[in-house]
PDB file of N, CA and C in Angstrom:
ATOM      1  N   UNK A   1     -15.503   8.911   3.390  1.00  0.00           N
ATOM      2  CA  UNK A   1     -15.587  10.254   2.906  1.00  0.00           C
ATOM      3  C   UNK A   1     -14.652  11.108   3.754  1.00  0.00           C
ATOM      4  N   UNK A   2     -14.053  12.126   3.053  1.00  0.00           N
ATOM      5  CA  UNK A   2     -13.190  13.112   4.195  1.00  0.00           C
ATOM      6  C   UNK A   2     -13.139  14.132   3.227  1.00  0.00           C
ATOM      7  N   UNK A   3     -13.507  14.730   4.669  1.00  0.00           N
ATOM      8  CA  UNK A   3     -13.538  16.560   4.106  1.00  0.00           C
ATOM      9  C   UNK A   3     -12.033  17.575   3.833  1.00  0.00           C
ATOM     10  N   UNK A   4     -11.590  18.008   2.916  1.00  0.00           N
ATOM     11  CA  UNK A   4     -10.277  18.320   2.802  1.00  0.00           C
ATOM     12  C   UNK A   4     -10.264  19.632   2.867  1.00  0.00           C
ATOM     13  N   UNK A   5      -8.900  20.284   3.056  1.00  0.00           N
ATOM     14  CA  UNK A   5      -9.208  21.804   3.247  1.00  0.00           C
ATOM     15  C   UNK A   5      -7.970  22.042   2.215  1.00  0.00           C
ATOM     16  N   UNK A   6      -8.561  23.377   1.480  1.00  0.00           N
ATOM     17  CA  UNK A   6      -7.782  23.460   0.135  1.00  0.00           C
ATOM     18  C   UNK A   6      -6.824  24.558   0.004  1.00  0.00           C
ATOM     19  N   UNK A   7      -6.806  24.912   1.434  1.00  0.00           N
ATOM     20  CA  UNK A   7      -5.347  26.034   2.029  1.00  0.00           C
ATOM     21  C   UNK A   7      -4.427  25.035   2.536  1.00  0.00           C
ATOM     22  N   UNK A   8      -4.330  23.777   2.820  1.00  0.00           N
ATOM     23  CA  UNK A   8      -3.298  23.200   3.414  1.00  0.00           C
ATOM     24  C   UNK A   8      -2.995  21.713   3.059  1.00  0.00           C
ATOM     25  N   UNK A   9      -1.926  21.218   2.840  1.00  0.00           N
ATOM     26  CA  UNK A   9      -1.638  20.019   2.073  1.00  0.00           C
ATOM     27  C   UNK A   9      -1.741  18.676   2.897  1.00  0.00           C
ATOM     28  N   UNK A  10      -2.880  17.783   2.234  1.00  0.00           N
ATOM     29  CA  UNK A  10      -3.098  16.830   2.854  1.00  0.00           C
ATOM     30  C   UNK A  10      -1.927  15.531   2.675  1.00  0.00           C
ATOM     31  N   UNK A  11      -2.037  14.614   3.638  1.00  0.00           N
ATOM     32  CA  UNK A  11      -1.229  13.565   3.720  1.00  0.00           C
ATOM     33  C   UNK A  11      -1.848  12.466   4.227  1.00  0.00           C
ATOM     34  N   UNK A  12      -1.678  11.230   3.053  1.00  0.00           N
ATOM     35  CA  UNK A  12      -2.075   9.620   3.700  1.00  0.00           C
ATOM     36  C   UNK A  12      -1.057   9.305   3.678  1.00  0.00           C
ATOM     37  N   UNK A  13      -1.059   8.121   5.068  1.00  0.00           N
ATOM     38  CA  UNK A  13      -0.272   7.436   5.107  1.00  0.00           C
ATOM     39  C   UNK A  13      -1.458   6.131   5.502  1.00  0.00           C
ATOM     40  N   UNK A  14      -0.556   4.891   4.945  1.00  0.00           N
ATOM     41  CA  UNK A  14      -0.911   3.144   4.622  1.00  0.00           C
ATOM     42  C   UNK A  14      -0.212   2.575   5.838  1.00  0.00           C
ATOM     43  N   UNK A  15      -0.580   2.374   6.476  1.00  0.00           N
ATOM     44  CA  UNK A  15      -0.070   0.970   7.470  1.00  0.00           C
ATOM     45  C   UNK A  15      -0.281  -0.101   7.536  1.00  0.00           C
ATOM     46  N   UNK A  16       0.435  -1.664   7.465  1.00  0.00           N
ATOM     47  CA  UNK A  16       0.160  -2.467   7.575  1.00  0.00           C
ATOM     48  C   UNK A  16       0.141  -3.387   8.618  1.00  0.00           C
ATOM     49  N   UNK A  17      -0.133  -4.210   8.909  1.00  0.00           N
ATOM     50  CA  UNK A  17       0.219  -5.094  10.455  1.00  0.00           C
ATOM     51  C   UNK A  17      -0.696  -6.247  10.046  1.00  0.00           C
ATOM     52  N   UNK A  18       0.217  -7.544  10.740  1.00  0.00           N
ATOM     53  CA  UNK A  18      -0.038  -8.600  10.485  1.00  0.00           C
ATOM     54  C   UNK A  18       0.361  -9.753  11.609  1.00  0.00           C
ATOM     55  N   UNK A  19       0.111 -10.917  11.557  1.00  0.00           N
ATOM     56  CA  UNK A  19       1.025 -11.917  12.406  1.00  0.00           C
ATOM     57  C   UNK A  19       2.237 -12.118  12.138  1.00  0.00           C
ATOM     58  N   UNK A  20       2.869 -12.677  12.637  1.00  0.00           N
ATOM     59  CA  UNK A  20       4.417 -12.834  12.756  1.00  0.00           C
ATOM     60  C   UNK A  20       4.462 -14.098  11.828  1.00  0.00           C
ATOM     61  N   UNK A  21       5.661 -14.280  10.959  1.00  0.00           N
ATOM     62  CA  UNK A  21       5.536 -15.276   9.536  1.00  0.00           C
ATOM     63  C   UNK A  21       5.356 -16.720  10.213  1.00  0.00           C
ATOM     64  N   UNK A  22       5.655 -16.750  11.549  1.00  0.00           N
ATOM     65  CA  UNK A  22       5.641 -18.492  12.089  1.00  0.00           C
ATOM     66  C   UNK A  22       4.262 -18.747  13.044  1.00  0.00           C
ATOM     67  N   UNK A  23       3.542 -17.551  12.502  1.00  0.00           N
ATOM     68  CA  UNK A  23       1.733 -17.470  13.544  1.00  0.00           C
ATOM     69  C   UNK A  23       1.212 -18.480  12.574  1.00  0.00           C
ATOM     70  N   UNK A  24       0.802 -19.725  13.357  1.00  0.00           N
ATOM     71  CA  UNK A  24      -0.180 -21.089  12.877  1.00  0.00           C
ATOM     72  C   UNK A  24      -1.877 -20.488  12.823  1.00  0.00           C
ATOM     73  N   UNK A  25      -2.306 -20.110  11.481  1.00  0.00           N
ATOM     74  CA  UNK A  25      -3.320 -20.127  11.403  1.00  0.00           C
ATOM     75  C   UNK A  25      -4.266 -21.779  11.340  1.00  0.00           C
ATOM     76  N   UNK A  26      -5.520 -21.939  11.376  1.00  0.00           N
ATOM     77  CA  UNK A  26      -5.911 -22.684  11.200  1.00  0.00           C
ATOM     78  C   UNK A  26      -7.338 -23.098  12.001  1.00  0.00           C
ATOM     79  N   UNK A  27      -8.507 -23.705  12.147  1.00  0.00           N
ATOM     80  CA  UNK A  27      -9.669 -23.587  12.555  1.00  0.00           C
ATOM     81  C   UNK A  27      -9.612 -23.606  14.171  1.00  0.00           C
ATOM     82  N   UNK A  28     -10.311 -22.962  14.982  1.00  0.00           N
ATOM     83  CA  UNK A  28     -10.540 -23.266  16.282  1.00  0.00           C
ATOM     84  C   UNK A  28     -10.806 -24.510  16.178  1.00  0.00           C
ATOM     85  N   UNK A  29     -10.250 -25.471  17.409  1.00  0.00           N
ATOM     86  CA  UNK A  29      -9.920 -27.074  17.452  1.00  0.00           C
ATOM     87  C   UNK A  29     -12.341 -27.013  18.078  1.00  0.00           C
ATOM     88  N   UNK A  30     -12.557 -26.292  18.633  1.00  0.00           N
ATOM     89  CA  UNK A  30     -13.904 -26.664  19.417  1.00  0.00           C
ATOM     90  C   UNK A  30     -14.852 -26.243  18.053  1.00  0.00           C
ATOM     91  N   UNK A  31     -14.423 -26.129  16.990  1.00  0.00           N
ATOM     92  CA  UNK A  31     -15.635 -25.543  15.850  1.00  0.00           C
ATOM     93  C   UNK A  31     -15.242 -26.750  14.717  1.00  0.00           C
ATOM     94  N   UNK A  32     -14.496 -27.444  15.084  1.00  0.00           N
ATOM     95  CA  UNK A  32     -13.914 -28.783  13.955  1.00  0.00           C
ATOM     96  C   UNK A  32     -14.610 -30.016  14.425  1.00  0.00           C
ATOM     97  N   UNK A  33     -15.602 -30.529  14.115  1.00  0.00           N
ATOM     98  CA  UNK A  33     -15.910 -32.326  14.320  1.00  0.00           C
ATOM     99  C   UNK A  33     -16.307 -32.527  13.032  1.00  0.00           C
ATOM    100  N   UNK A  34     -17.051 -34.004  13.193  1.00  0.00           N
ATOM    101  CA  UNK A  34     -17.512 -34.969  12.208  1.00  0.00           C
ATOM    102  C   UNK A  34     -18.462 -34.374  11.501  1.00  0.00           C
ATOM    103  N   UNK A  35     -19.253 -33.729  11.951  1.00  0.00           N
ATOM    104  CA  UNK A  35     -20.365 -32.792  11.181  1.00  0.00           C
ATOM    105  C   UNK A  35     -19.957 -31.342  10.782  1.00  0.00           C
ATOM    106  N   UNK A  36     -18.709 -30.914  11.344  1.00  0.00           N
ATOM    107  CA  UNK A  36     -18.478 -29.728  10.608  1.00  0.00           C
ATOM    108  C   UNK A  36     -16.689 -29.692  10.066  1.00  0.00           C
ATOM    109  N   UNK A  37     -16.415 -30.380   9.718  1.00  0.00           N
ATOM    110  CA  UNK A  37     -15.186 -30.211   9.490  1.00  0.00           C
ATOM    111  C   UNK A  37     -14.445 -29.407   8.826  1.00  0.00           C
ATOM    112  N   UNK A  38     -12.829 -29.449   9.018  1.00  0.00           N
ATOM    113  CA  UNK A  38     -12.187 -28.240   8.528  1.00  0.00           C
ATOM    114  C   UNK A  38     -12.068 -28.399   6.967  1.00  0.00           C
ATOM    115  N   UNK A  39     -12.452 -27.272   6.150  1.00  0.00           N
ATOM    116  CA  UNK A  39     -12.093 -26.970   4.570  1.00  0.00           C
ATOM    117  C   UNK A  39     -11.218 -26.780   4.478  1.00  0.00           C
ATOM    118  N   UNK A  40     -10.076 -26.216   5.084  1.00  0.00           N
ATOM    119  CA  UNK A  40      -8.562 -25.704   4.797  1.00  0.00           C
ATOM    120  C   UNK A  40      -7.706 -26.612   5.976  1.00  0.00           C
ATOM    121  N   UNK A  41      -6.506 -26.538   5.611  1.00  0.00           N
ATOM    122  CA  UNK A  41      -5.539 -27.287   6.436  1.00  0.00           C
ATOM    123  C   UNK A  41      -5.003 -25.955   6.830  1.00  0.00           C
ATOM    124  N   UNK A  42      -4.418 -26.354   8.160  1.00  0.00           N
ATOM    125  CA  UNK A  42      -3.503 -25.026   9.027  1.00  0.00           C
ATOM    126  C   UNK A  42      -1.837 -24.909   8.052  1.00  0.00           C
ATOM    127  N   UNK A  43      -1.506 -23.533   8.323  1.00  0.00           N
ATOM    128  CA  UNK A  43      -0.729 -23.301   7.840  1.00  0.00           C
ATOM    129  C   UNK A  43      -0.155 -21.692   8.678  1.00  0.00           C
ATOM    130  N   UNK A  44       1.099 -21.626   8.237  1.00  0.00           N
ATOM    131  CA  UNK A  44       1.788 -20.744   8.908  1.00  0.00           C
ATOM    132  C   UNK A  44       2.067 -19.224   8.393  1.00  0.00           C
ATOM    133  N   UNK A  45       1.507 -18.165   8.628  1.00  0.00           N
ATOM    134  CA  UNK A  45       1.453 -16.895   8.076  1.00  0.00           C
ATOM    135  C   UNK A  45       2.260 -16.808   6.867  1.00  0.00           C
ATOM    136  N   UNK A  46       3.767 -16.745   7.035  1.00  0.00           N
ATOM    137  CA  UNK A  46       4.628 -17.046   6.338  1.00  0.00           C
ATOM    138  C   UNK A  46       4.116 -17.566   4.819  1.00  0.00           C
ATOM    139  N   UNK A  47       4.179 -18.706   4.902  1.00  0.00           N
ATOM    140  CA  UNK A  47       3.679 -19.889   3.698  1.00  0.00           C
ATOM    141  C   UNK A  47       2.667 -18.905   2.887  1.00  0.00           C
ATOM    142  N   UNK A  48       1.360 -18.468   3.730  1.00  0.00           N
ATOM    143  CA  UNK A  48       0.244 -17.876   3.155  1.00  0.00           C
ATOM    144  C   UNK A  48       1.295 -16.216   2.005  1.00  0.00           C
ATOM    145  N   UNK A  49       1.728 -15.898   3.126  1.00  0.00           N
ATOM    146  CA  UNK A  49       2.416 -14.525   2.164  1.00  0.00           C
ATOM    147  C   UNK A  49       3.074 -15.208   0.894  1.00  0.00           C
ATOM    148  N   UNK A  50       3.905 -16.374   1.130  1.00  0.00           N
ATOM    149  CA  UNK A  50       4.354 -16.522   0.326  1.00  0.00           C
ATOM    150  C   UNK A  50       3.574 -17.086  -1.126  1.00  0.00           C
ATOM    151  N   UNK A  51       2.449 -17.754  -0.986  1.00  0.00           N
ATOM    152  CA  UNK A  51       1.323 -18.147  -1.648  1.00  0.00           C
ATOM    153  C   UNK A  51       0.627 -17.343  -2.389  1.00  0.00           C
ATOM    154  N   UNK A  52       1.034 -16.075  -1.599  1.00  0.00           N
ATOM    155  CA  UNK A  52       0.253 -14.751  -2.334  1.00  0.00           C
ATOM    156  C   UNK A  52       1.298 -14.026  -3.463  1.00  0.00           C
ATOM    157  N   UNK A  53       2.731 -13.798  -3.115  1.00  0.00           N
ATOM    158  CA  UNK A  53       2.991 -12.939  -3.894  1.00  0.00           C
ATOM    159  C   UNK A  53       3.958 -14.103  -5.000  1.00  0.00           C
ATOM    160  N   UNK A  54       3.763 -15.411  -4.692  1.00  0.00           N
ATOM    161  CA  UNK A  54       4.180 -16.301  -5.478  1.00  0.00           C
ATOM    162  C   UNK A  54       3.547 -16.076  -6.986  1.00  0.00           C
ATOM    163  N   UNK A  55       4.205 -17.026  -8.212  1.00  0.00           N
ATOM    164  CA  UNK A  55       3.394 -16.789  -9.593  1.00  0.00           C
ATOM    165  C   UNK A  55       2.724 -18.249  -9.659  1.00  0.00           C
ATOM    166  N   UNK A  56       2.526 -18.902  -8.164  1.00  0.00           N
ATOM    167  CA  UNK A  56       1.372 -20.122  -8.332  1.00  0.00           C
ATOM    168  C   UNK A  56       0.451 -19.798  -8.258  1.00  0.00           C
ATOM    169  N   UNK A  57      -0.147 -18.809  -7.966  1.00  0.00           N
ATOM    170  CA  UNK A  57      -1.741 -18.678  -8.574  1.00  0.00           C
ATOM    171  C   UNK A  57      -2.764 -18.575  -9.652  1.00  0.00           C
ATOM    172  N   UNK A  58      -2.138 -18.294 -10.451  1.00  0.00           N
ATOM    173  CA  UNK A  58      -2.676 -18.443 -12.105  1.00  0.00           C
ATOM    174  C   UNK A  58      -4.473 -18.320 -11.850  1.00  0.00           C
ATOM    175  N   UNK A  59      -4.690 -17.674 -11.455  1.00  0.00           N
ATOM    176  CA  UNK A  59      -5.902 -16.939 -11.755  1.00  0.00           C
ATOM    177  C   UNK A  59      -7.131 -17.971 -10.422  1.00  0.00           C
ATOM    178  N   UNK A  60      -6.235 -18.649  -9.725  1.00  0.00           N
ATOM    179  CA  UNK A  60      -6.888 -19.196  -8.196  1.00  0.00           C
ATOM    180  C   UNK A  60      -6.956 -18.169  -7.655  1.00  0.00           C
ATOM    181  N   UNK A  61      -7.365 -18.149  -6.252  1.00  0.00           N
ATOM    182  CA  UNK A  61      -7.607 -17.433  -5.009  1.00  0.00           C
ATOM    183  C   UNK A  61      -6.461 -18.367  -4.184  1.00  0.00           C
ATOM    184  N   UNK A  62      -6.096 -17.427  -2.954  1.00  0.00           N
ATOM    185  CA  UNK A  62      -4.904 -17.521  -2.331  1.00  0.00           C
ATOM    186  C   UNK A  62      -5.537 -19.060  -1.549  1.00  0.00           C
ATOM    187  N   UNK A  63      -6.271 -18.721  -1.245  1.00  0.00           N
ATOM    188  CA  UNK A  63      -6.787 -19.807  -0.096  1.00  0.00           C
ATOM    189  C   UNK A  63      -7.469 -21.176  -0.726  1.00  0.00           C
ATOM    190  N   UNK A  64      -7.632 -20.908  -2.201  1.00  0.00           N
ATOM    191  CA  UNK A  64      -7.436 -22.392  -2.974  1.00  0.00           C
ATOM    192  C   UNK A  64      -6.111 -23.220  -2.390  1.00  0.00           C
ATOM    193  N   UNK A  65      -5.067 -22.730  -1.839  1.00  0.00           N
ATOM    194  CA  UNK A  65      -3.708 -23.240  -2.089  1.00  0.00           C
ATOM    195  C   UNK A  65      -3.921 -24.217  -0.715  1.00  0.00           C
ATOM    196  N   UNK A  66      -4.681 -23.861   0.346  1.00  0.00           N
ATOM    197  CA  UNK A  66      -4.647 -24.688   1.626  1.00  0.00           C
ATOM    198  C   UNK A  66      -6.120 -25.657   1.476  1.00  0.00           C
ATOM    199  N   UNK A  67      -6.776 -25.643   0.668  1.00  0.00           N
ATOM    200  CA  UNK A  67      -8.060 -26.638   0.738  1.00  0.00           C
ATOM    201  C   UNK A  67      -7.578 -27.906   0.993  1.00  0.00           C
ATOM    202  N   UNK A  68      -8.421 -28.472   1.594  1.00  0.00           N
ATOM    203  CA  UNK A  68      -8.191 -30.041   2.228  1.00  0.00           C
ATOM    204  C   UNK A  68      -9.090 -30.592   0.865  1.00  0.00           C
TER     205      UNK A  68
END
């Protein structure tokens, strides 16, 4: 919620920030064993952006694209 004042002209601004395109996402190595293993394979920021604004998704979710 934000309160606006209607004598003076408001302004948004959007920022974004992210990892760097060659940041290796992927599970903490101490939360991965035999009883809990990883659902997604690691992958590199990069790849993921590109996964997103790619036209391979056809009505998937982004993170369908890394499932093991």
């Amino acid at each position: 919620r934000a309160i606006t004042n209607a004598s003076t002209t408001r302004i948004s601004l959007a920022t974004f920030c992210g990892p760097s395109e060659d940041a290796f996402i992927a599970p903490a190595a101490p939360l991965v064993d035999e009883q809990h293993p990883a659902l997604y394979r690691g992958y590199e920021f990069g790849e993921f952006k590109r996964v997103i604004w790619s036209k391979e998704l056809k009505g998937k979710k982004a993170l369908d694209h890394f499932k093991i």
